[in-house]
N, C-alpha and C. Protein backbone atom coordinates (compact mmCIF):
# COMPACT_ATOMS: atom_id res chain seq x y z
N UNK A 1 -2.02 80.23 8.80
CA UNK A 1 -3.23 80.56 8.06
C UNK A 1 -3.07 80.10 6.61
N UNK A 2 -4.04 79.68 5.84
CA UNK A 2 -3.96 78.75 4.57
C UNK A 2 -4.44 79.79 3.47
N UNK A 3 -4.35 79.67 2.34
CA UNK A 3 -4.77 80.73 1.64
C UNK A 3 -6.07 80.65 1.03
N UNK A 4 -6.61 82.04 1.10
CA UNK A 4 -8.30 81.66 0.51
C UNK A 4 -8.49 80.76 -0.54
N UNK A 5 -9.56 79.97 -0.85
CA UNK A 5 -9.82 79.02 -1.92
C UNK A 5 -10.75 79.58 -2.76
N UNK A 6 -11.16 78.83 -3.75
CA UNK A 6 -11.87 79.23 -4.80
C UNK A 6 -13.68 79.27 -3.87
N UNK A 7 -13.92 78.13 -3.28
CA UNK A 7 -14.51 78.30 -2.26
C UNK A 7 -15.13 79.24 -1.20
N UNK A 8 -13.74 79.74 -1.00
CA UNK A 8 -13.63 80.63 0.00
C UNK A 8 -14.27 81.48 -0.29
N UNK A 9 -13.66 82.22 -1.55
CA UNK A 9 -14.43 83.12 -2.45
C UNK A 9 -15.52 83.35 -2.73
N UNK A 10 -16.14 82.45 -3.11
CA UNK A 10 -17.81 81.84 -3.57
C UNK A 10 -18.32 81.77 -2.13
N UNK A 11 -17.81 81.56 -0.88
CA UNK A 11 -19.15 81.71 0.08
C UNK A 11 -19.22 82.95 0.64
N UNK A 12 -17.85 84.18 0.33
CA UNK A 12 -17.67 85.05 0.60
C UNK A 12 -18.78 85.79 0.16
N UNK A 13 -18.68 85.97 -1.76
CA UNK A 13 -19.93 86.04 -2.37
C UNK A 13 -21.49 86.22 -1.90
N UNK A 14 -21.24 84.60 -1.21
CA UNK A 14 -22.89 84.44 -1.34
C UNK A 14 -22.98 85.51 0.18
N UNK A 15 -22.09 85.08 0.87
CA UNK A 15 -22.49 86.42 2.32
C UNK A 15 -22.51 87.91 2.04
N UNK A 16 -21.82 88.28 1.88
CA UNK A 16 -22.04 89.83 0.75
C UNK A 16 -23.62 90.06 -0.36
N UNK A 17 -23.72 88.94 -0.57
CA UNK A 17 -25.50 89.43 -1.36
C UNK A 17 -26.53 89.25 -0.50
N UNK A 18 -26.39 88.37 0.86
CA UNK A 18 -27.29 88.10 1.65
C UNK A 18 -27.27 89.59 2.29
N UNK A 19 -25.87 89.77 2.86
CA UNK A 19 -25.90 91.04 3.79
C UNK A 19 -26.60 91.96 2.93
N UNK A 20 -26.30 92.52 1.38
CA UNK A 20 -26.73 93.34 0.76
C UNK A 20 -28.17 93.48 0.55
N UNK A 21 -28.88 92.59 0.62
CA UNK A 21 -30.55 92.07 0.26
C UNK A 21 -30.92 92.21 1.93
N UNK A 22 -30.20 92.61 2.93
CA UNK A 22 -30.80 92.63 4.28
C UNK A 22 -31.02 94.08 4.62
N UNK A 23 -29.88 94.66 3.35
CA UNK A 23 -30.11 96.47 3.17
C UNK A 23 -31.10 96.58 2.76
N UNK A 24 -31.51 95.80 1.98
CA UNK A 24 -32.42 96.52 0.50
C UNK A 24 -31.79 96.75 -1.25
N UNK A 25 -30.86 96.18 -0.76
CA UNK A 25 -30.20 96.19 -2.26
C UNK A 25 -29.82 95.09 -2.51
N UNK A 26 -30.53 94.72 -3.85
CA UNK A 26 -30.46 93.53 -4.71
C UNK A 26 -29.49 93.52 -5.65
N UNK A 27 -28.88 92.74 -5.51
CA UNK A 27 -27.26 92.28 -6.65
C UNK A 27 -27.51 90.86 -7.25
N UNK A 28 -26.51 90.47 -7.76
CA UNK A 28 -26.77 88.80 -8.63
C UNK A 28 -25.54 87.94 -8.42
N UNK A 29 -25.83 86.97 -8.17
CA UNK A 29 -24.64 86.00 -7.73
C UNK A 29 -23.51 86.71 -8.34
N UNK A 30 -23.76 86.89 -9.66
CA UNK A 30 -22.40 87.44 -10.54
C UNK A 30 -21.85 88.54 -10.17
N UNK A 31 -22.70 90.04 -9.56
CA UNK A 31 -22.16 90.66 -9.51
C UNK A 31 -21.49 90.94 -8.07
N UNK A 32 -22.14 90.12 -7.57
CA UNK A 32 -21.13 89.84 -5.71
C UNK A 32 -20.46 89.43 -6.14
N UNK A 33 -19.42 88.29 -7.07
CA UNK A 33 -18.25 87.74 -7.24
C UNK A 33 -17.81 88.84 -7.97
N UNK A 34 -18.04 89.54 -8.82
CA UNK A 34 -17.18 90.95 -9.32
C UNK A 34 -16.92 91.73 -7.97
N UNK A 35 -17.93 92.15 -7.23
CA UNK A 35 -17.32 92.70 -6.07
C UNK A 35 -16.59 92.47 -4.78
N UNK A 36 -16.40 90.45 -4.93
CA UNK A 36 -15.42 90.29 -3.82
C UNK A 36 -13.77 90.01 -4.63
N UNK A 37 -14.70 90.09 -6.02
CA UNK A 37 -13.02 90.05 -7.21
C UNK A 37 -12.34 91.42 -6.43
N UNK A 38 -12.71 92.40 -6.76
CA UNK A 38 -12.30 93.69 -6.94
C UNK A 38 -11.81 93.76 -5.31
N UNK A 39 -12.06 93.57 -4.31
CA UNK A 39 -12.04 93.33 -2.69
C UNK A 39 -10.56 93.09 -2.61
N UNK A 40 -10.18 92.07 -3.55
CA UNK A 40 -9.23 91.29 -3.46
C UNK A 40 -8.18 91.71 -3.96
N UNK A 41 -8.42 93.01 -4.68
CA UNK A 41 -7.40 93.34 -5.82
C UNK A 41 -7.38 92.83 -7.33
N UNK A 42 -8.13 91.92 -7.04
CA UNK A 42 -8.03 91.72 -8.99
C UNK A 42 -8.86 92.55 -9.64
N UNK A 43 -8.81 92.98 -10.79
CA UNK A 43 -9.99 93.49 -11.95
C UNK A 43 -11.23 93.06 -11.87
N UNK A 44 -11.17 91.58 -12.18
CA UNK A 44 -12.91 91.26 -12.24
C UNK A 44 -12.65 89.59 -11.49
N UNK A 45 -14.03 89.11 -11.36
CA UNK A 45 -13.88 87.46 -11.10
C UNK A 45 -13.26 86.56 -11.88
N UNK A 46 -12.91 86.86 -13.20
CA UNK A 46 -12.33 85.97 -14.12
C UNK A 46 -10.73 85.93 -13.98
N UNK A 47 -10.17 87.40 -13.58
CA UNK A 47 -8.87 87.33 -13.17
C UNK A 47 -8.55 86.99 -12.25
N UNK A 48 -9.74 86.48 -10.86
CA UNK A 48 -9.27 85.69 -9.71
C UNK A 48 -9.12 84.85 -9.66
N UNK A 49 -10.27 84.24 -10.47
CA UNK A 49 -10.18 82.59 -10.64
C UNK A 49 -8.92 82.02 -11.19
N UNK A 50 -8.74 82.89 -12.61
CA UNK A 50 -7.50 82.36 -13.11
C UNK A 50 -6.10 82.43 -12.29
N UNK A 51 -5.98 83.81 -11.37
CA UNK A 51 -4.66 83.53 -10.59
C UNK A 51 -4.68 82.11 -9.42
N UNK A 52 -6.41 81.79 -8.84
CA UNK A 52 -6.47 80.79 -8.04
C UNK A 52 -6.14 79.55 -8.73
N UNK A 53 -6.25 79.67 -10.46
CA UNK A 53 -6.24 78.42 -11.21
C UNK A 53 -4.70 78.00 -10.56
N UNK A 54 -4.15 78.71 -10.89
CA UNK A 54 -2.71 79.50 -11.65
C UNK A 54 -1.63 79.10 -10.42
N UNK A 55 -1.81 79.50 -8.77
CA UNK A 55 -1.93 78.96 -7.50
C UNK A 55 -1.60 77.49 -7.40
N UNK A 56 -3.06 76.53 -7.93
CA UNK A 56 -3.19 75.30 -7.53
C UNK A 56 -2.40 74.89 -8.89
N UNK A 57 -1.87 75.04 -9.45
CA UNK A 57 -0.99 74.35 -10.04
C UNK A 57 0.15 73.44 -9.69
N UNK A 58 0.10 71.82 -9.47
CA UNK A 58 1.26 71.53 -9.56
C UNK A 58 2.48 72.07 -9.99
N UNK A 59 3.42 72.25 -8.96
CA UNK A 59 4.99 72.57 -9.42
C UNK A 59 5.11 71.43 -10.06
N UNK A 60 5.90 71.87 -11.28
CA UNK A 60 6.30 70.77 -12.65
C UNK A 60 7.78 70.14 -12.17
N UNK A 61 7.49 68.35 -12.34
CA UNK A 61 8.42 67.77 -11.72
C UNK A 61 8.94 67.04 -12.88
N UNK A 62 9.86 66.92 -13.36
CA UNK A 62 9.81 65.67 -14.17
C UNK A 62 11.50 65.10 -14.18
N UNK A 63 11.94 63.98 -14.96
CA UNK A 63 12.81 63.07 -14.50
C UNK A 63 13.82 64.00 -15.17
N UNK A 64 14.70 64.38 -14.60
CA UNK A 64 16.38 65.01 -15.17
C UNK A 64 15.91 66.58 -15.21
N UNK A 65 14.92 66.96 -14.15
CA UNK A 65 14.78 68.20 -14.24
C UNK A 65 15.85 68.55 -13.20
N UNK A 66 16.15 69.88 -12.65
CA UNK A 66 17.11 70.16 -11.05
C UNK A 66 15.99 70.76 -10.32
N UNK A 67 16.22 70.24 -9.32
CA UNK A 67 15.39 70.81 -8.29
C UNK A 67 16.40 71.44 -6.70
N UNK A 68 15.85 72.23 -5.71
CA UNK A 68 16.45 71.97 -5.08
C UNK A 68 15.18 72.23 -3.42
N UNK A 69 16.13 72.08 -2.50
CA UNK A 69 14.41 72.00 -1.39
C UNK A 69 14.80 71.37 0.29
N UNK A 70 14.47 70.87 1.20
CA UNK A 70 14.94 70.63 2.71
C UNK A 70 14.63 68.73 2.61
N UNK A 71 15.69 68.26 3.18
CA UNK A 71 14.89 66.83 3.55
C UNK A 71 15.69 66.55 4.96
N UNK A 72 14.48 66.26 6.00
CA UNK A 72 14.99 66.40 7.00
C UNK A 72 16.16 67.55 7.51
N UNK A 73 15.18 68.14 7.41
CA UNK A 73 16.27 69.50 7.82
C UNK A 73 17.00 70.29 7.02
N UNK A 74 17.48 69.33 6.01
CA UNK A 74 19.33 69.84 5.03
C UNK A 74 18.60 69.96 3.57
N UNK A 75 19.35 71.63 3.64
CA UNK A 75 19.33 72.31 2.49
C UNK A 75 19.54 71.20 1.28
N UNK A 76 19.72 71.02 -0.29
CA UNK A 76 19.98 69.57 -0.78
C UNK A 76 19.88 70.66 -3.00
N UNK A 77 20.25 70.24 -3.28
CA UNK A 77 20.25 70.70 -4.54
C UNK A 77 20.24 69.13 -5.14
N UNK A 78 19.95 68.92 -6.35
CA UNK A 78 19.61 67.64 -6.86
C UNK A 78 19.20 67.29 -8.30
N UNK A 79 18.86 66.16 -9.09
CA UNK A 79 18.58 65.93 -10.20
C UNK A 79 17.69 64.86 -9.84
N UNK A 80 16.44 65.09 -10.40
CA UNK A 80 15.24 63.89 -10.47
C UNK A 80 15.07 63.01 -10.73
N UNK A 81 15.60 61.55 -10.69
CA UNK A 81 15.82 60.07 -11.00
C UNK A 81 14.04 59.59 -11.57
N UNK A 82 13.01 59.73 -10.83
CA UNK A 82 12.28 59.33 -11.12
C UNK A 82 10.51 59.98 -10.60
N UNK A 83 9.80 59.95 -11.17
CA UNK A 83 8.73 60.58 -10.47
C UNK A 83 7.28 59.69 -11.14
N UNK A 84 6.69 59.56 -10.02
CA UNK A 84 5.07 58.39 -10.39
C UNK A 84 4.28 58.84 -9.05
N UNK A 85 2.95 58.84 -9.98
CA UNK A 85 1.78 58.95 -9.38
C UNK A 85 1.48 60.23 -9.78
N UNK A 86 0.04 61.02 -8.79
CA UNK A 86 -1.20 61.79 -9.43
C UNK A 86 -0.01 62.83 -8.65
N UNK A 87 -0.38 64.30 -9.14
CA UNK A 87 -0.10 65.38 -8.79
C UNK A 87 -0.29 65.99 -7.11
N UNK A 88 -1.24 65.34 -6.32
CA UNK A 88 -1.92 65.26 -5.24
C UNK A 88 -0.92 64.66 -4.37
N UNK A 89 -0.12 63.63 -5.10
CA UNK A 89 0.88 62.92 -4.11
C UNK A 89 1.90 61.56 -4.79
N UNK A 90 2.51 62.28 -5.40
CA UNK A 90 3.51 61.78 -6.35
C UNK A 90 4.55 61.28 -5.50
N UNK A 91 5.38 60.26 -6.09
CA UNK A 91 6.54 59.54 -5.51
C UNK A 91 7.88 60.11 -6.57
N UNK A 92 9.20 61.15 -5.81
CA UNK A 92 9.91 61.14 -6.21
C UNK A 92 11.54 60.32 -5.99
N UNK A 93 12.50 60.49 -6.59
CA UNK A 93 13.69 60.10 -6.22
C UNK A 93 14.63 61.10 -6.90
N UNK A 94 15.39 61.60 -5.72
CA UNK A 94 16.55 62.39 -6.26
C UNK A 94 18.05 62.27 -5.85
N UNK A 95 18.51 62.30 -7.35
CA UNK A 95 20.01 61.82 -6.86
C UNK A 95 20.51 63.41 -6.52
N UNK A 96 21.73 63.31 -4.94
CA UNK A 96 21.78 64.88 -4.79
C UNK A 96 23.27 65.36 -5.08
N UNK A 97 23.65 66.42 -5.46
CA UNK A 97 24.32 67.11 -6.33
C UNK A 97 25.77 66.78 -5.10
N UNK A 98 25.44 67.13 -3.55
CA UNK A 98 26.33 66.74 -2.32
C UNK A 98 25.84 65.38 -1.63
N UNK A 99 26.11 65.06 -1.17
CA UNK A 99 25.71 63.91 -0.02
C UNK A 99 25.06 65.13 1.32
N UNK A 100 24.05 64.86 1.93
CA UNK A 100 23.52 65.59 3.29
C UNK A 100 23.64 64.87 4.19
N UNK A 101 24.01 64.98 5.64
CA UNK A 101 23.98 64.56 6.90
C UNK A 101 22.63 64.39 7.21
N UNK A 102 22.21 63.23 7.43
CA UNK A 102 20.61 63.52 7.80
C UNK A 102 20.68 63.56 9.34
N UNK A 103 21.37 63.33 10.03
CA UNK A 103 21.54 62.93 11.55
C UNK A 103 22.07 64.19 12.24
N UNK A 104 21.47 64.73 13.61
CA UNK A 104 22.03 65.78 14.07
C UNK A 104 22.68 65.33 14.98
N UNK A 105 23.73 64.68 15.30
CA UNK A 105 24.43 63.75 16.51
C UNK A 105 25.95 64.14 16.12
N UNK A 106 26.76 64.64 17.15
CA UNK A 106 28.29 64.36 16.43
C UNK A 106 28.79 62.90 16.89
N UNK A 107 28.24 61.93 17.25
CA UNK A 107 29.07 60.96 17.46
C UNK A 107 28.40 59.90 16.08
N UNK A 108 27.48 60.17 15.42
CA UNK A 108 26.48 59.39 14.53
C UNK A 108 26.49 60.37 13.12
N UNK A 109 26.99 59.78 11.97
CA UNK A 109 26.41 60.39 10.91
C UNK A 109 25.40 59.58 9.85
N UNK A 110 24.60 60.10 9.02
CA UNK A 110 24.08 58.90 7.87
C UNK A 110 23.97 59.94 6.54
N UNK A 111 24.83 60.00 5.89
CA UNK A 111 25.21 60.49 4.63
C UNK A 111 24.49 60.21 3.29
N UNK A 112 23.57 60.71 2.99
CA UNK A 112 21.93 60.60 1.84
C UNK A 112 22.85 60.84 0.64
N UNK A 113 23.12 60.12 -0.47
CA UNK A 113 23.73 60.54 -2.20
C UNK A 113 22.22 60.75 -2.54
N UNK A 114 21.18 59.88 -2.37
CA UNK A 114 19.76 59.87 -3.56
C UNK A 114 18.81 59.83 -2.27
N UNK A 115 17.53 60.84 -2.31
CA UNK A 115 16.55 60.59 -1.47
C UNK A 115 15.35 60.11 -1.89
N UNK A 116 14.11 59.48 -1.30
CA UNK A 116 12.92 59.15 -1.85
C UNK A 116 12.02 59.71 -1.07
N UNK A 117 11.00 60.43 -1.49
CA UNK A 117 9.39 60.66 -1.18
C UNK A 117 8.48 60.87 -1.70
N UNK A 118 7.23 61.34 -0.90
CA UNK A 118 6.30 61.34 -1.57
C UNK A 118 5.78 63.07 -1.38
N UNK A 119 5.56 63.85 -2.50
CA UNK A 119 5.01 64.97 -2.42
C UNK A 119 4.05 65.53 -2.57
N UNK A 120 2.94 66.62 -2.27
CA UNK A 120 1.70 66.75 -2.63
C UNK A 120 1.80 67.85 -3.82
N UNK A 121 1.14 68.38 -4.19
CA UNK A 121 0.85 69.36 -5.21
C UNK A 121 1.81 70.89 -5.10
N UNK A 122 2.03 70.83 -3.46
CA UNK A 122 2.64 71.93 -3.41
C UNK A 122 3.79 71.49 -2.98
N UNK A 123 4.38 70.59 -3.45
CA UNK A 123 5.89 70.54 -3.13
C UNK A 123 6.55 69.70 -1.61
N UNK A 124 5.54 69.62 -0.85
CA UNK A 124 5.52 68.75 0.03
C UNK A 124 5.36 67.83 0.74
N UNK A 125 5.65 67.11 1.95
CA UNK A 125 5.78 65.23 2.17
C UNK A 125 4.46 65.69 2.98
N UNK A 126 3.79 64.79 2.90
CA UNK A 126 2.45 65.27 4.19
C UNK A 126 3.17 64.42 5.29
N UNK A 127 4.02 63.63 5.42
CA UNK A 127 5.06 62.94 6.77
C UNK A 127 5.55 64.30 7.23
N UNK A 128 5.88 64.57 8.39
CA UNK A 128 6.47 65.58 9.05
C UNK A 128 7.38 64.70 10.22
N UNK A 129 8.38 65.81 10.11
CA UNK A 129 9.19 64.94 11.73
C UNK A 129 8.35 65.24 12.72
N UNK A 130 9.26 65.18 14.04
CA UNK A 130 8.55 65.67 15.31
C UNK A 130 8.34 67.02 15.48
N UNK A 131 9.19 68.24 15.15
CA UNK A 131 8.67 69.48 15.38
C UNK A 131 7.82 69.94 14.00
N UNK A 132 6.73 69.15 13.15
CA UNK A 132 5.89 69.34 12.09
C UNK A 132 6.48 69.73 11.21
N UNK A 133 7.86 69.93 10.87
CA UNK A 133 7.72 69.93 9.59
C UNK A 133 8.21 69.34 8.87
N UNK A 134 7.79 69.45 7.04
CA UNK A 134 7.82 68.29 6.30
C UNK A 134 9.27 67.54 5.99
N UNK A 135 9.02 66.55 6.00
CA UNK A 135 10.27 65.38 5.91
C UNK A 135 11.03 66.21 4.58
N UNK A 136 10.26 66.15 2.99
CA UNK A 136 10.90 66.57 2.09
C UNK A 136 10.05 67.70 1.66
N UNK A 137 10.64 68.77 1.09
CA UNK A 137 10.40 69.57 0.15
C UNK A 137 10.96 69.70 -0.61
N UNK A 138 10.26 70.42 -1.66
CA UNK A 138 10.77 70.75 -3.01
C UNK A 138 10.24 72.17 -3.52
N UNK A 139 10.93 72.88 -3.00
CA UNK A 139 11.11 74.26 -3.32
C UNK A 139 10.93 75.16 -4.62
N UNK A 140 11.95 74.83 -5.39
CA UNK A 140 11.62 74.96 -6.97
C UNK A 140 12.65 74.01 -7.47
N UNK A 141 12.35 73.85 -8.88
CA UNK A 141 12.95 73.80 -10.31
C UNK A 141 13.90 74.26 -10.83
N UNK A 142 14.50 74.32 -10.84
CA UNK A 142 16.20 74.95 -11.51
C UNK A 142 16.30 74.86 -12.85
N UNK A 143 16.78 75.98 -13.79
CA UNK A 143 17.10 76.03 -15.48
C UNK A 143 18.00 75.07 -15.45
């Protein structure tokens, strides 16, 4: 299950004033979004939006930051060689702190020092292996 969107919210809204106006009680766009704010746990609509802002935020990538995260499978700690393109789906390279086995074979190994991909906004390759999941992640950022 994916997490509600700003969207989500806003048609939530508009169904809650329809249902309400089918009672007999008239509300205003604004104050159905205060009341699916409050639904949600936030204070008002302005503190939802901002945690949804807050959400879609690119994780901050940048070159000689540490990161650490799965590629193909293996756990991987690392330092950021290089990063290009939009936030949506950026191209990284990381040199890694160990070498990882990418191969699950004991007669076959292939030993990764630096990996390359491409990530979306939330940290992930939209490539997946065969059991779906993503080739690389990137988990967090390291001090």
């Amino acid at each position: 299950m994916t997490d509600p969107t700003l969207d989500t919210f806003k048609a939530e809204a508009k169904a809650l004033r329809q249902a309400l106006r089918a009672e007999g009680k008239v509300v205003s766009h604004a104050q159905s979004l205060e009341l699916v704010a409050r639904r949600h746990g936030a204070r008002d609509w302005n503190t939802l939006h901002a945690r949804l802002r807050q959400r879609s935020t690119p994780l901050p990538l940048a070159v000689g930051a540490k990161v650490s995260g799965r590629y193909l499978g293996q756990a991987y700690s690392g330092k950021i060689l290089a990063v290009s393109g939009r936030a949506e789906r950026r191209q990284v390279e990381i040199a890694l702190d160990q070498p990882i086995d990418t191969v699950r074979f004991d007669s076959f190994s292939n030993w990764r020092h630096r990996i390359r991909g491409t990530l979306d906004k939330d940290g992930r390759s939209p490539e997946t292996t065969s059991d779906g999941t993503p080739v690389l992640t990137v988990d967090r950022t390291q001090d």
